[in-house]
Each structure stands twice: as C-alpha cells, then as structure tokens.
N, C-alpha and C. Protein backbone atom coordinates (compact mmCIF):
# COMPACT_ATOMS: atom_id res chain seq x y z
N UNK A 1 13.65 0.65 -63.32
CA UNK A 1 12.75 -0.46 -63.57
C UNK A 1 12.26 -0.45 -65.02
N UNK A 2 12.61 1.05 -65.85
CA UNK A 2 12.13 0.81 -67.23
C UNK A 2 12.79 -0.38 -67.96
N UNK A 3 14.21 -0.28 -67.25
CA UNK A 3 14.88 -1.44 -68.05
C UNK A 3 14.30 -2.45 -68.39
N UNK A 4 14.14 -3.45 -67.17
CA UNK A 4 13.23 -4.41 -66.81
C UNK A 4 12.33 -4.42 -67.39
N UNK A 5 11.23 -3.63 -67.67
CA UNK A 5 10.00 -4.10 -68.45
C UNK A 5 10.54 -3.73 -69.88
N UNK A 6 11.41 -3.36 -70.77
CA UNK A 6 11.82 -3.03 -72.09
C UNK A 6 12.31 -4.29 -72.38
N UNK A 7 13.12 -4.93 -71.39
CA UNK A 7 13.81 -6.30 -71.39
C UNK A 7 12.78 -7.60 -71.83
N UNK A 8 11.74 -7.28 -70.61
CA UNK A 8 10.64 -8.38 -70.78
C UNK A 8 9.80 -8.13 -71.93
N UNK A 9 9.49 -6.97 -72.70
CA UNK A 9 8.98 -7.03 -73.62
C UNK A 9 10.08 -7.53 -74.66
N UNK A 10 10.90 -7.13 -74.85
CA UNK A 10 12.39 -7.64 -75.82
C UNK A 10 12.13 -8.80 -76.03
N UNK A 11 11.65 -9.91 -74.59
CA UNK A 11 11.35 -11.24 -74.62
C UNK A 11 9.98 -11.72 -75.30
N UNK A 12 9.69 -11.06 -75.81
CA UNK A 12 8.03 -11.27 -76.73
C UNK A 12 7.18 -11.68 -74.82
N UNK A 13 7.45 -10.85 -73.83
CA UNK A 13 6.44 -11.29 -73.11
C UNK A 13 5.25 -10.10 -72.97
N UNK A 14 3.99 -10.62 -72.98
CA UNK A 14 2.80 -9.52 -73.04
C UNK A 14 2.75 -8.01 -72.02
N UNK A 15 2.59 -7.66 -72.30
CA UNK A 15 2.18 -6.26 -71.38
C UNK A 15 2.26 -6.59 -69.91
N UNK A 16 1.02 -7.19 -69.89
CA UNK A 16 0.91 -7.89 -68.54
C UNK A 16 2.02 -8.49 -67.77
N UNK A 17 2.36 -9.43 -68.24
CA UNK A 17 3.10 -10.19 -67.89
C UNK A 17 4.72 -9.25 -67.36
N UNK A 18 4.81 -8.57 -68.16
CA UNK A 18 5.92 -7.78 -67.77
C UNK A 18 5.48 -6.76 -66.73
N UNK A 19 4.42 -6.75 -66.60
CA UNK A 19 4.00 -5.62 -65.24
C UNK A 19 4.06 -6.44 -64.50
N UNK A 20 3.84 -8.14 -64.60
CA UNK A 20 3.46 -8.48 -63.26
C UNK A 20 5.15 -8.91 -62.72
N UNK A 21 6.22 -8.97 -63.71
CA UNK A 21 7.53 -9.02 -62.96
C UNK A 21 8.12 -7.96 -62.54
N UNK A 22 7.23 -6.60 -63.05
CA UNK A 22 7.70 -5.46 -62.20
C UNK A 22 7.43 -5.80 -60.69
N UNK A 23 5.81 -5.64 -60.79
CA UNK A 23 5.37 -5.83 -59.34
C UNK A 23 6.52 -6.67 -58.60
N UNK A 24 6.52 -7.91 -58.84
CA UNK A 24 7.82 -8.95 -58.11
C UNK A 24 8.74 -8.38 -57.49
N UNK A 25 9.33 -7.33 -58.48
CA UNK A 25 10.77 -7.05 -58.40
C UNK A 25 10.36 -6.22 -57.48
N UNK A 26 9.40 -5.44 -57.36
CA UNK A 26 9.45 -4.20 -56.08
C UNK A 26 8.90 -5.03 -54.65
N UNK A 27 8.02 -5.81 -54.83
CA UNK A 27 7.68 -6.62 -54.02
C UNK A 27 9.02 -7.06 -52.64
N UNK A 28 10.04 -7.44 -53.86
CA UNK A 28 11.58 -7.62 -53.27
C UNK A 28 12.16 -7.21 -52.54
N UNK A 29 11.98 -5.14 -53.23
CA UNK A 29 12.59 -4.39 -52.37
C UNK A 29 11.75 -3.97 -51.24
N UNK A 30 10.43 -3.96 -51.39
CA UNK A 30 9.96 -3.57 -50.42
C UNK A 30 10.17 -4.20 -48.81
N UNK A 31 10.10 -5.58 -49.39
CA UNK A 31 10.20 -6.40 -48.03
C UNK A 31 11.65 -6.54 -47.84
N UNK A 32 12.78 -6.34 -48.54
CA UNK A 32 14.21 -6.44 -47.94
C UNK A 32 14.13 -4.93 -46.61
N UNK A 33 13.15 -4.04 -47.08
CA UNK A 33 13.25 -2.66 -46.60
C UNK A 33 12.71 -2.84 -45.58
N UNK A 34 11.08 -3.40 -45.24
CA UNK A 34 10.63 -3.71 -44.06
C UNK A 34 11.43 -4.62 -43.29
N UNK A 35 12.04 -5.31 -43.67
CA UNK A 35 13.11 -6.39 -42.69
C UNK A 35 14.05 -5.80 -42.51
N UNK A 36 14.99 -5.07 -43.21
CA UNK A 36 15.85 -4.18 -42.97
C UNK A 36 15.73 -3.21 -41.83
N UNK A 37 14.29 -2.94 -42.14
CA UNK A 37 14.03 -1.31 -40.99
C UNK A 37 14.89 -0.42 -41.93
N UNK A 38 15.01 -0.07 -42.74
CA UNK A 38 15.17 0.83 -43.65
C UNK A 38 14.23 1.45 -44.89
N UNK A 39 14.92 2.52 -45.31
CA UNK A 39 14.45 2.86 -46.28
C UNK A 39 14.72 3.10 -47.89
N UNK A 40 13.83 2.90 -48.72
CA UNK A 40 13.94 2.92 -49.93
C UNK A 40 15.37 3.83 -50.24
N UNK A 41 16.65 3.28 -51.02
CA UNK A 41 17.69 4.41 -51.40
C UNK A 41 18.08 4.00 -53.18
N UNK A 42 17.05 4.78 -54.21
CA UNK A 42 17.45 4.22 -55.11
C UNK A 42 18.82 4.70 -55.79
N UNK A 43 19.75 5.48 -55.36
CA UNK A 43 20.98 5.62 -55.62
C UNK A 43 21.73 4.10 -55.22
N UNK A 44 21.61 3.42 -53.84
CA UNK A 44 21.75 2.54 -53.63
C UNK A 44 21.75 0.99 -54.81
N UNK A 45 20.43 0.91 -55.08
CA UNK A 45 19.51 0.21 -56.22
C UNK A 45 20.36 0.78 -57.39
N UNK A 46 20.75 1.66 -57.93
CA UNK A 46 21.55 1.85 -59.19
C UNK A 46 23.18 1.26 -58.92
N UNK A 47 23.77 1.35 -58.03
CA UNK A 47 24.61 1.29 -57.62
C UNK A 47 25.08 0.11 -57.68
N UNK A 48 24.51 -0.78 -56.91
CA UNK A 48 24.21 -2.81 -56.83
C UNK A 48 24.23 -2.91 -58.78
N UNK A 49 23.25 -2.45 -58.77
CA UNK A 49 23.01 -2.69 -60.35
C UNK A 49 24.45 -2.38 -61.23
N UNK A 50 25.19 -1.13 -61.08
CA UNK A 50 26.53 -0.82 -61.93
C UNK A 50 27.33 -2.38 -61.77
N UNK A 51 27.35 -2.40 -60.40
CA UNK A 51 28.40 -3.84 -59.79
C UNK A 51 27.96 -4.77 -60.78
N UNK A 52 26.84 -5.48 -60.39
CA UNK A 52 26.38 -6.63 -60.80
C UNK A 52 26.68 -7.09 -62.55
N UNK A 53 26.63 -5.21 -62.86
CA UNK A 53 26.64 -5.31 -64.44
C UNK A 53 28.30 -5.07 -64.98
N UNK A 54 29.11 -5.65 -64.60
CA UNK A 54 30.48 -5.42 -64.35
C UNK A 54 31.02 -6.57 -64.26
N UNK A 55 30.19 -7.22 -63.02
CA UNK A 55 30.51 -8.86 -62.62
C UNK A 55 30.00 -9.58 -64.33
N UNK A 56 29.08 -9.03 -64.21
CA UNK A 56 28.46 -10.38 -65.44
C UNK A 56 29.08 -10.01 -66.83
C-alpha cells in the first residue's frame, strides 16, 4: 500500500487525501474478505497485483 500513497502524492494530492484513498482501498479488501468468509492473504494481494501489472 506504500505504493499507493507515493503514487497519490506523485499526483500533487495532500497528505490527507492520500490517506483517505488508502483507507478506500482497504475498506475493499476488507469487505471482499467478510463476503468471502475469508481471510486477509497478502501474498495473494501481491500476486493479483504482479498480473494486473503485466496486463497493463
């Protein structure tokens, strides 16, 4: 998630503001996890991420 907020600051966005799209982003996983009935696997979360960054 450091990425993410290095990114949003990259974007001239304030401190804040980049914490509050952290929050979001976990917000995300949290509730894919409670609906899931699973649990947090951030090997998983890196993993999606290699793909995604491959595709694009």
């Amino acid at each position: 998630m450091r990425e993410a907020y290095e990114q949003a600051r990259a974007r001239r966005q304030p401190h804040n503001r980049a914490i509050r799209g952290l929050g979001a982003r976990w917000v995300r996983v949290l509730w894919r996890c409670w609906q899931d009935h699973t649990l947090y696997d951030p090997d998983l979360r890196l993993s999606n991420r290699t793909e995604a960054d491959l595709t694009a």
